[in-house]
Protein backbone atom coordinates (compact mmCIF):
# COMPACT_ATOMS: atom_id res chain seq x y z
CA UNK A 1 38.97 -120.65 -63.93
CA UNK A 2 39.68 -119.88 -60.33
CA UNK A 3 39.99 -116.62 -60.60
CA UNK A 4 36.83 -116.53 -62.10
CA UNK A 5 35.64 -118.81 -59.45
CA UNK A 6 36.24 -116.18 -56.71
CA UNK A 7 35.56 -113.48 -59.07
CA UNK A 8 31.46 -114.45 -59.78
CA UNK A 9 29.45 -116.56 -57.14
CA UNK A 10 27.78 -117.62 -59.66
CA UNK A 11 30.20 -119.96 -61.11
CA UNK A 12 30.83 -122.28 -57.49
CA UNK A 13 26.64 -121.82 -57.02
CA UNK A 14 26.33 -123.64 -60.51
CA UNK A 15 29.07 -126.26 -59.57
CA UNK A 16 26.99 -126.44 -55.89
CA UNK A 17 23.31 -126.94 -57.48
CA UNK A 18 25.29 -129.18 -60.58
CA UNK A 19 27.01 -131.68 -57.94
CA UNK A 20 24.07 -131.90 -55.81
CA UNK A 21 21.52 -132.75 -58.66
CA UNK A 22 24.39 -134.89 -60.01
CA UNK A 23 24.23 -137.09 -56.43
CA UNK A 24 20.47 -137.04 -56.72
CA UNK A 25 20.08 -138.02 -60.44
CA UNK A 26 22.69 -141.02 -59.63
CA UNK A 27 20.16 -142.41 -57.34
CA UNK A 28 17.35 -142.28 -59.71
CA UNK A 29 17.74 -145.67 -61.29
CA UNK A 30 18.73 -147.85 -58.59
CA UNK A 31 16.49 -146.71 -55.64
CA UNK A 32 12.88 -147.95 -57.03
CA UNK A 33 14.32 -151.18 -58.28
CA UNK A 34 16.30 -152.05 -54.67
CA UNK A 35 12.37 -152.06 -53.30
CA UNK A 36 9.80 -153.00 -56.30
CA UNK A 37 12.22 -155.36 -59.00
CA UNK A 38 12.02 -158.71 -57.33
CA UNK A 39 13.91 -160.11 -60.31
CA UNK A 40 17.07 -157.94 -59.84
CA UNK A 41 19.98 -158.22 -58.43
CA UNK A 42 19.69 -155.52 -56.33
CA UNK A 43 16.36 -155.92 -54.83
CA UNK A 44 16.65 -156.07 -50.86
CA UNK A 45 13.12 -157.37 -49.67
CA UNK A 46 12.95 -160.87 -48.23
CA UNK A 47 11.72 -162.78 -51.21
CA UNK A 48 8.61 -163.42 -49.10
CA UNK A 49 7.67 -159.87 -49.35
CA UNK A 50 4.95 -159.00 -51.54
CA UNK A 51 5.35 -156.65 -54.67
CA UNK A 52 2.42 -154.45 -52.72
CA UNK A 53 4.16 -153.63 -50.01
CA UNK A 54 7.23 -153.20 -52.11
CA UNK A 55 5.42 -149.72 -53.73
CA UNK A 56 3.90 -148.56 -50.42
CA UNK A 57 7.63 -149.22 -49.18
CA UNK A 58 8.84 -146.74 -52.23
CA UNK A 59 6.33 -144.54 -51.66
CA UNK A 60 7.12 -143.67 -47.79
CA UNK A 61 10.93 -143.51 -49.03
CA UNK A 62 10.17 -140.92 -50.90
CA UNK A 63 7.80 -139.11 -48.50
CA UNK A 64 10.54 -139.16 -45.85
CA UNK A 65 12.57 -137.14 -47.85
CA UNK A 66 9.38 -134.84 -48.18
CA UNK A 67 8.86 -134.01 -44.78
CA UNK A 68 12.42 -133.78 -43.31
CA UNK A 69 12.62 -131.10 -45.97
CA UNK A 70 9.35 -129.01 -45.03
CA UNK A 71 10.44 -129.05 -41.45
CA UNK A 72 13.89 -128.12 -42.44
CA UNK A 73 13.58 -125.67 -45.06
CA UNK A 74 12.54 -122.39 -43.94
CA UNK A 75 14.84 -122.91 -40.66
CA UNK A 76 17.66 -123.53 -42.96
CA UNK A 77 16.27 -120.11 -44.93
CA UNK A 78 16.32 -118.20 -41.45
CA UNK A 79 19.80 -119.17 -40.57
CA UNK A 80 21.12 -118.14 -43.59
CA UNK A 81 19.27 -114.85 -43.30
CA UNK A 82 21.21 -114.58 -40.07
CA UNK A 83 24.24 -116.10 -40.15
CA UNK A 84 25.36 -115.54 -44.20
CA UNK A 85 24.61 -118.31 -47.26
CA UNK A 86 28.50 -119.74 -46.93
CA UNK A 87 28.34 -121.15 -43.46
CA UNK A 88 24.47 -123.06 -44.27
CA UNK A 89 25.87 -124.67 -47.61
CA UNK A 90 28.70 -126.11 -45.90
CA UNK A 91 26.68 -127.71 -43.26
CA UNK A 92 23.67 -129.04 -45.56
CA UNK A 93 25.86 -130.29 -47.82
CA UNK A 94 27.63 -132.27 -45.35
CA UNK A 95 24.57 -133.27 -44.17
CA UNK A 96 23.70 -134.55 -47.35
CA UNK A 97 27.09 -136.37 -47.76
CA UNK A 98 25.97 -138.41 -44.35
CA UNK A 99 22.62 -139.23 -45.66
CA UNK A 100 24.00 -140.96 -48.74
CA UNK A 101 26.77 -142.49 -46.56
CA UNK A 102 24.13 -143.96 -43.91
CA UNK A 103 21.65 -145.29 -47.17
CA UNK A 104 24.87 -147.21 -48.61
CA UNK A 105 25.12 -148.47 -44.97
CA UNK A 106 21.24 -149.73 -45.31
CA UNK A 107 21.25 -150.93 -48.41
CA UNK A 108 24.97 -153.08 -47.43
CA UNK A 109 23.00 -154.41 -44.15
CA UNK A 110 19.64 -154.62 -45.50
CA UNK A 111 17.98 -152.33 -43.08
CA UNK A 112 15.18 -151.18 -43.89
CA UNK A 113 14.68 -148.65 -40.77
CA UNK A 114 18.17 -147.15 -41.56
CA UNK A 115 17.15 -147.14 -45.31
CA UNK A 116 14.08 -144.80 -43.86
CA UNK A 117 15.99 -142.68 -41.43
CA UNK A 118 18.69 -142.08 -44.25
CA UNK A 119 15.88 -140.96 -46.24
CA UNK A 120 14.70 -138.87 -43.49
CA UNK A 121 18.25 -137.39 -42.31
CA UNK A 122 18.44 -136.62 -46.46
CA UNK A 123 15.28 -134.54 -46.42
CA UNK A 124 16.58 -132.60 -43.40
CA UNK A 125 19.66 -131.57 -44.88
CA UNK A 126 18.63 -130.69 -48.57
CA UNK A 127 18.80 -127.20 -47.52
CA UNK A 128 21.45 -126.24 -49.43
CA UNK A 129 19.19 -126.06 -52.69
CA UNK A 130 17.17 -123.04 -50.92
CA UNK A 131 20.36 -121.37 -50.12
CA UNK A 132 21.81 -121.72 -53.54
CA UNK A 133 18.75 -119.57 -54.58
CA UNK A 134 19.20 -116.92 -51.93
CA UNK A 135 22.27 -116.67 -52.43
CA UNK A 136 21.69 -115.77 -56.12
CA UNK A 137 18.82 -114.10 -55.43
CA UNK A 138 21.54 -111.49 -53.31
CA UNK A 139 23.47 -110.57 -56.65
CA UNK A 140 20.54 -110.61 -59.14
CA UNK A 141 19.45 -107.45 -60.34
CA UNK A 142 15.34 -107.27 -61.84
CA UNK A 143 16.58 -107.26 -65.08
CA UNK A 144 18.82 -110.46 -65.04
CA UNK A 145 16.83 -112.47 -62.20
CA UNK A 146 15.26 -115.01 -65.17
CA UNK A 147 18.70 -115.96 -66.68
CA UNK A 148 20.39 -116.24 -63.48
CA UNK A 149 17.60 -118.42 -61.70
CA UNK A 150 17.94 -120.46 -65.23
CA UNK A 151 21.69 -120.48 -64.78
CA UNK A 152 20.06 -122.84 -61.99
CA UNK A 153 17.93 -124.37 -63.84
CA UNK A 154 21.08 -125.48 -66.14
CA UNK A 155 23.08 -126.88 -63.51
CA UNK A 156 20.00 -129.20 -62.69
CA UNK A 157 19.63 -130.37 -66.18
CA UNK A 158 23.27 -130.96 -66.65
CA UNK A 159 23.15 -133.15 -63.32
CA UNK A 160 20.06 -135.06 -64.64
CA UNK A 161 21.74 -135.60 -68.01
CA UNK A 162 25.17 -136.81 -66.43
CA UNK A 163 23.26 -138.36 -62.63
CA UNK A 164 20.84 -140.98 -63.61
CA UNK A 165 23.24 -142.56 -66.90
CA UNK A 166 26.16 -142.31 -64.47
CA UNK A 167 23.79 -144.14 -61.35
CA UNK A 168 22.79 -147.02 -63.89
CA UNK A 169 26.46 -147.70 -64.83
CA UNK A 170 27.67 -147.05 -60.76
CA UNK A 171 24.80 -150.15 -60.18
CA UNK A 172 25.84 -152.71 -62.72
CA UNK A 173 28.81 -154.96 -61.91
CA UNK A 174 28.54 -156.12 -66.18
CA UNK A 175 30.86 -152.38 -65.91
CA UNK A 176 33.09 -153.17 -63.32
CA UNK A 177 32.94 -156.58 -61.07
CA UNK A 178 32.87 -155.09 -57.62
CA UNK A 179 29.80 -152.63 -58.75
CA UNK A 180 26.45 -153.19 -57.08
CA UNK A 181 23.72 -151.42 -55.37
CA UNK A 182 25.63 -149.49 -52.57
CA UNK A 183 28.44 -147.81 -55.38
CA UNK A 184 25.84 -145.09 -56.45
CA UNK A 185 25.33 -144.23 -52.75
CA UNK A 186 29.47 -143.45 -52.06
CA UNK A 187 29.80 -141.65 -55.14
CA UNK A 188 26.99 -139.39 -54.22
CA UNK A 189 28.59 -139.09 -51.04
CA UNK A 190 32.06 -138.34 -52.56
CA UNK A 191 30.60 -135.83 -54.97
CA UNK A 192 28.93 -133.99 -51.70
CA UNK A 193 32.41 -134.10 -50.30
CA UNK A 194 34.30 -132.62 -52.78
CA UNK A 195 31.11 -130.01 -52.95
CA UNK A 196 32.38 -128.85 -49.40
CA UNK A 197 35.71 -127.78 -50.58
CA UNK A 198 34.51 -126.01 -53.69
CA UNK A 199 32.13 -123.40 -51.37
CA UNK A 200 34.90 -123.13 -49.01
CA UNK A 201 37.66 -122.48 -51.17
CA UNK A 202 35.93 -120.64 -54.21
CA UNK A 203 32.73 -119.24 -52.91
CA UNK A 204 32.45 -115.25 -51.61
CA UNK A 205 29.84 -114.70 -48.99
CA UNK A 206 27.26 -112.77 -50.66
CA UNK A 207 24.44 -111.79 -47.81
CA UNK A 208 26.70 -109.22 -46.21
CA UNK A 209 23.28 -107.48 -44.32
CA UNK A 210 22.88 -110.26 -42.05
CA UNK A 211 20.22 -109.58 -39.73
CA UNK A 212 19.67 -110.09 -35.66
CA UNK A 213 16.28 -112.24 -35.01
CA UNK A 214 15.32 -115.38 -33.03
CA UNK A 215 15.19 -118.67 -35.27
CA UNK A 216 11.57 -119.41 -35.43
CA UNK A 217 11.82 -124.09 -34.71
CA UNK A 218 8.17 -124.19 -35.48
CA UNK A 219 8.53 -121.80 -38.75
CA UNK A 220 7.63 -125.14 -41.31
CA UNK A 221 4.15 -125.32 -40.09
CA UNK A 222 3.20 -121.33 -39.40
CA UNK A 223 4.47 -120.92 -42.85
CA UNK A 224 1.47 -122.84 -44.34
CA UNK A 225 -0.80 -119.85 -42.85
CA UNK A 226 1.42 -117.36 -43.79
CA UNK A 227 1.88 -118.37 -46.97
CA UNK A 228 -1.36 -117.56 -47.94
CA UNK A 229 -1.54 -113.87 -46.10
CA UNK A 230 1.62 -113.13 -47.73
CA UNK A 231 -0.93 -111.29 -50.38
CA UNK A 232 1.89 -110.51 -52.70
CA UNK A 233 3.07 -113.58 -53.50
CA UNK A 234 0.25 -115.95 -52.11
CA UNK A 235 -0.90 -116.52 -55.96
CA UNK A 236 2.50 -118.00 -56.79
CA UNK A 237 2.61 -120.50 -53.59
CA UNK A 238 -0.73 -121.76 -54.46
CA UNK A 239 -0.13 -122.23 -58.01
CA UNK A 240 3.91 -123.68 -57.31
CA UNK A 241 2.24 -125.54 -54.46
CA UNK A 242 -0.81 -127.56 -57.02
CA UNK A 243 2.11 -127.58 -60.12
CA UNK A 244 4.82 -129.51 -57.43
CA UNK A 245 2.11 -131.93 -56.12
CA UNK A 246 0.96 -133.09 -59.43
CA UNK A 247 4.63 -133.15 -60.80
CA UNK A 248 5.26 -135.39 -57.83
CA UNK A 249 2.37 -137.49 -58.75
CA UNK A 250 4.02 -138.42 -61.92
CA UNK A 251 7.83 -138.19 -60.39
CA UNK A 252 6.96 -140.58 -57.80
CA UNK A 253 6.50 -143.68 -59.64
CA UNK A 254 7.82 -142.59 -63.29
CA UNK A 255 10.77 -145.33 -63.05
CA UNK A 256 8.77 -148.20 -61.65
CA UNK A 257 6.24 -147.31 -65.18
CA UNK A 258 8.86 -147.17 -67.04
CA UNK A 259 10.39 -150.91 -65.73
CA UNK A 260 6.97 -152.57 -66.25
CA UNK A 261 5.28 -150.85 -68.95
CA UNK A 262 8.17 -150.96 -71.38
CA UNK A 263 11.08 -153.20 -69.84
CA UNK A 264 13.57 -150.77 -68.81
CA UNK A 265 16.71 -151.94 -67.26
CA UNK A 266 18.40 -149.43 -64.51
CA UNK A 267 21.13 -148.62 -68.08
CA UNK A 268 17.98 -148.03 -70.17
CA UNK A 269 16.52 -145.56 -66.89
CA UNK A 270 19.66 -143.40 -66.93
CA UNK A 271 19.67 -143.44 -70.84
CA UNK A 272 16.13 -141.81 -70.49
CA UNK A 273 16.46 -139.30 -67.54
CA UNK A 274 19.94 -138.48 -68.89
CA UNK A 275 17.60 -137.45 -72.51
CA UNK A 276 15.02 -135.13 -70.38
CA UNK A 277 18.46 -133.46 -68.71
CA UNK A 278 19.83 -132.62 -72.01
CA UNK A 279 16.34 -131.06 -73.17
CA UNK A 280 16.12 -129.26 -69.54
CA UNK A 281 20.20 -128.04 -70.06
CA UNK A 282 18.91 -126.56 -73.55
CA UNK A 283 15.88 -124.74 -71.92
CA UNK A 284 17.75 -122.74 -69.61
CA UNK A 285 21.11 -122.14 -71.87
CA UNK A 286 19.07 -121.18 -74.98
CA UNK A 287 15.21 -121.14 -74.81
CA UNK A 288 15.25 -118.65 -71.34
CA UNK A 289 17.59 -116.85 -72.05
CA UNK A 290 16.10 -115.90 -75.24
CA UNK A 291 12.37 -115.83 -73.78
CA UNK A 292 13.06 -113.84 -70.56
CA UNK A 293 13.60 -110.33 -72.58
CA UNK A 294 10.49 -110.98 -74.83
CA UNK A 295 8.01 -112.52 -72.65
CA UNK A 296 6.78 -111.89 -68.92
CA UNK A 297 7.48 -114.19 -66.04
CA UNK A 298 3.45 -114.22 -65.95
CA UNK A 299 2.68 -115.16 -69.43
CA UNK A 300 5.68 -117.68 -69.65
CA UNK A 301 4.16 -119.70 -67.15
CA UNK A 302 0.34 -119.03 -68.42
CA UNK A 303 1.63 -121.57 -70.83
CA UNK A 304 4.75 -123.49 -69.83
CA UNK A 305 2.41 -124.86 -66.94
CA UNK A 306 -0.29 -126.20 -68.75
CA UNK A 307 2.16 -127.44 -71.78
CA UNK A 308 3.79 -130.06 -68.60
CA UNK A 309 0.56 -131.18 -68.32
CA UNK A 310 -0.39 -132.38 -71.27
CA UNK A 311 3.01 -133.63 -72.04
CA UNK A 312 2.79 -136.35 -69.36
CA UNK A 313 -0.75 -137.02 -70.10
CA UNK A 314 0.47 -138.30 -73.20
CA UNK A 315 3.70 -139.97 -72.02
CA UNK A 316 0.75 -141.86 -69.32
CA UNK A 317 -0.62 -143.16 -72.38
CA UNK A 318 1.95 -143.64 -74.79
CA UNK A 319 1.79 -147.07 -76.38
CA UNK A 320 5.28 -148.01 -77.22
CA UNK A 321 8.62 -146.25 -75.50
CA UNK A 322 9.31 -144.51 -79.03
CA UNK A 323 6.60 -142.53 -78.44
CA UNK A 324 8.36 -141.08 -75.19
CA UNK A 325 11.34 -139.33 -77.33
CA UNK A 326 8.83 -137.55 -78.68
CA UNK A 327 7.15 -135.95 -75.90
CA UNK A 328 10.18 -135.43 -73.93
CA UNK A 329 11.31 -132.44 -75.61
CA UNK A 330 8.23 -130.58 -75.05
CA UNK A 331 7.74 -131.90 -71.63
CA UNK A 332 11.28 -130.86 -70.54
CA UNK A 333 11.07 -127.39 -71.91
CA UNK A 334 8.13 -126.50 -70.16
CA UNK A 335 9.37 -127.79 -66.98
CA UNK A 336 12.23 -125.89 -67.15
CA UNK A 337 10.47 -122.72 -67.85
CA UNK A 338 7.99 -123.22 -65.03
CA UNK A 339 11.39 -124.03 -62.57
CA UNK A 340 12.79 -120.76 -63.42
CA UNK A 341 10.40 -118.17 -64.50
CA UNK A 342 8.69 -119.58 -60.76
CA UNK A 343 11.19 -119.09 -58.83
CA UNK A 344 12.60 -115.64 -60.27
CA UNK A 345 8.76 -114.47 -59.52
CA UNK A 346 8.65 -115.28 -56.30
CA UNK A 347 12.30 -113.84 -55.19
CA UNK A 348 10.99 -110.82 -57.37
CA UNK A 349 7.94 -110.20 -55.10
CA UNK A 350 9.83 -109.43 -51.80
CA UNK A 351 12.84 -107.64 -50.47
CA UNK A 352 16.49 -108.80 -50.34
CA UNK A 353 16.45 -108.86 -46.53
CA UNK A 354 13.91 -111.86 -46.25
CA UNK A 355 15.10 -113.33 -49.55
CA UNK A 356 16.46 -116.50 -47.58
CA UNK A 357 12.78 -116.87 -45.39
CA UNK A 358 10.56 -116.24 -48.61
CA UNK A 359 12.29 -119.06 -50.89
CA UNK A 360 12.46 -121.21 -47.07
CA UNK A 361 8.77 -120.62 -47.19
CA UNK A 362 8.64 -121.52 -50.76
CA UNK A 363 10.73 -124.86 -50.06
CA UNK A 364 8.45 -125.73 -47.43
CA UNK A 365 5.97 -125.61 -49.50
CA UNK A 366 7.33 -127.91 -52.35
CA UNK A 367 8.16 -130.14 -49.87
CA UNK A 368 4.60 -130.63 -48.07
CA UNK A 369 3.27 -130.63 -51.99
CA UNK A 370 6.02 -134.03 -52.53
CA UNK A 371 4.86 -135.50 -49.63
CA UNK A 372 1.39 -136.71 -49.60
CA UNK A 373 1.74 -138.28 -53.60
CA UNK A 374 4.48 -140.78 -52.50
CA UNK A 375 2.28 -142.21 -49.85
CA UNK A 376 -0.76 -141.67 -52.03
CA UNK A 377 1.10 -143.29 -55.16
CA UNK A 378 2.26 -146.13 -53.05
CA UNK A 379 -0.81 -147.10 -52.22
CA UNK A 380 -2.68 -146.94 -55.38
CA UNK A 381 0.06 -148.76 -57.29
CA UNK A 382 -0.14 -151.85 -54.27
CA UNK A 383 -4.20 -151.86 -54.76
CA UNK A 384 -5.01 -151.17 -58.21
């Protein structure tokens, strides 16, 4: 396995993107309840504190995130164009390993400004996700650019399957006695650590044509112009940017509908999220790899896109949680083709010396589409 470690970036990249979803998906069932279950253990409002501001608090913890990644992103992309993928991973994912570290710390003091700067400080460093994709972008060939990007798309499935079930055990001292709200927040942290040593140990640098050019600070917001002059690829940042902000519509508050509209505990969260990872780990092992010689990037998501729609429509309305099972299957399928086939026609559309600025754009992007739902969703939810 080492060998073949040093041998193929692409085995430490999956490990990277596998780890870091694996951090992320822990969190899943613990963060909405610490702010909107008043009834849990682990909620850290003063009981005074009305279930209102609770969601608009959710909300902007989510948006934080948002923006520290859209002003981070396509500076993160630059420096990788100039300085090589190995040296950016290292320090985002450290980065990453301090935001966790510093949200434990809020959640432990009940801070509510350090919960919102860990957010923040999270956002910020959550580069390493854009780098992962230039960096396979660099060894991807037209031909196998679908399967690898779904290679991708498999090690975020596999760390939503393992994340959120993981998170909701991590939370519940019922498990073990001295587990509680902070646990999921070192773990993460641990897993970021020991993410570190498996880039600097077992990952080859593979942007050898580093280039000479001035690191553009102000990149996050020009990008939003040039975005749509980029006339090659402006199509596909429109249509990513509309798919991302409704997906984040629905992402946004998906747990806190789940806890009230059918009971769900934080176990029964990670049960659930942990069922759309397997679905999403069987897209990108079986369905893409099978669909990307057949079928066009294009037409793939002419359909996979419209398919996600309609699947949470239904789950919006479903009557009873059985109904959910169901849908999920369909729902996760068609995300995961949209995640890949997206991203593999983007990197397709440009050259390999601005691979690292066009997904940076691309990132920024996503990340100004996840921003305004939070805020949007946590008002809604306080009024209506």
């Amino acid at each position: 396995m080492t060998t073949a470690m040093k041998q193929s970036p692409l085995i430490p990249l999956f490990f990277t993107i596998f780890l870091d979803m694996l951090g992320i998906g822990i969190l899943i069932p613990i963060i909405p309840i610490l702010f909107t279950d008043s009834g849990s253990v682990h909620y850290i409002l003063p009981h005074n504190t009305s279930v209102e501001w609770g969601y608009v608090l959710l909300g902007f913890t989510f948006a934080l995130f948002s923006i520290g990644q859209f002003f981070a992103s396509p500076i993160i992309g630059q420096f990788s164009d100039k300085l090589g993928r190995k040296k950016l991973l290292v320090v985002s994912i450290i980065g990453t390993a301090l935001g966790h570290m510093l949200f434990a710390l809020g959640v432990l003091f009940l801070s509510i400004p350090l919960l919102l700067f860990a957010r923040l400080f999270s956002g910020i460093s959550a580069g390493n996700i854009v780098v992962a994709q230039a960096a396979i972008a660099d060894i991807t060939t037209p031909a196998n650019r679908a399967k690898n990007f779904g290679l991708l798309g498999a090690a975020f499935g596999v760390g939503f399957v393992v994340g959120p079930f993981l998170g909701g055990k991590l939370a519940d001292p019922n498990v073990v006695s001295w587990f509680g709200a902070t646990t999921p927040f070192w773990f993460a942290a641990a897993l970021s650590l020991v993410n570190v040593l498996l880039i600097l140990f077992f990952f080859n640098e593979t942007h050898t044509h580093t280039k000479e050019s001035t690191i553009e600070w102000g990149r996050s917001v020009k990008n939003i112009v040039r975005a749509l002059n980029l006339k090659s690829v402006r199509p596909l940042f429109i249509t990513n940017f509309l798919f991302q902000m409704g997906f984040s519509f629905y992402m946004t508050f998906s747990t806190v509908f789940l806890l009230h509209r059918f009971g769900f505990t934080e176990g029964t969260i990670g049960n659930y999220f942990a069922y759309v990872g397997l679905w999403i780990v069987f897209t990108q092992a079986v369905v893409t790899r099978f669909m990307a010689p057949r079928f066009s990037e294009v037409r793939i998501l002419q359909n996979s896109i419209i398919i996600v729609g309609i699947a949470i429509s239904i789950i919006v309305i479903a009557p009873q949680s059985s109904w959910l099972y169901f849908i999920v299957p369909f729902f996760a399928i068609a995300m995961g083709l949209t995640q890949a086939n997206m991203t593999a026609l983007i990197s397709r559309s440009v050259g390999p010396e601005v691979q690292g600025e066009i997904l940076g754009i691309n990132g920024s992007l996503s990340a100004l589409a996840t921003t305004l739902p939070p805020l949007i969703s946590g008002v809604m939810a306080a009024v209506f």
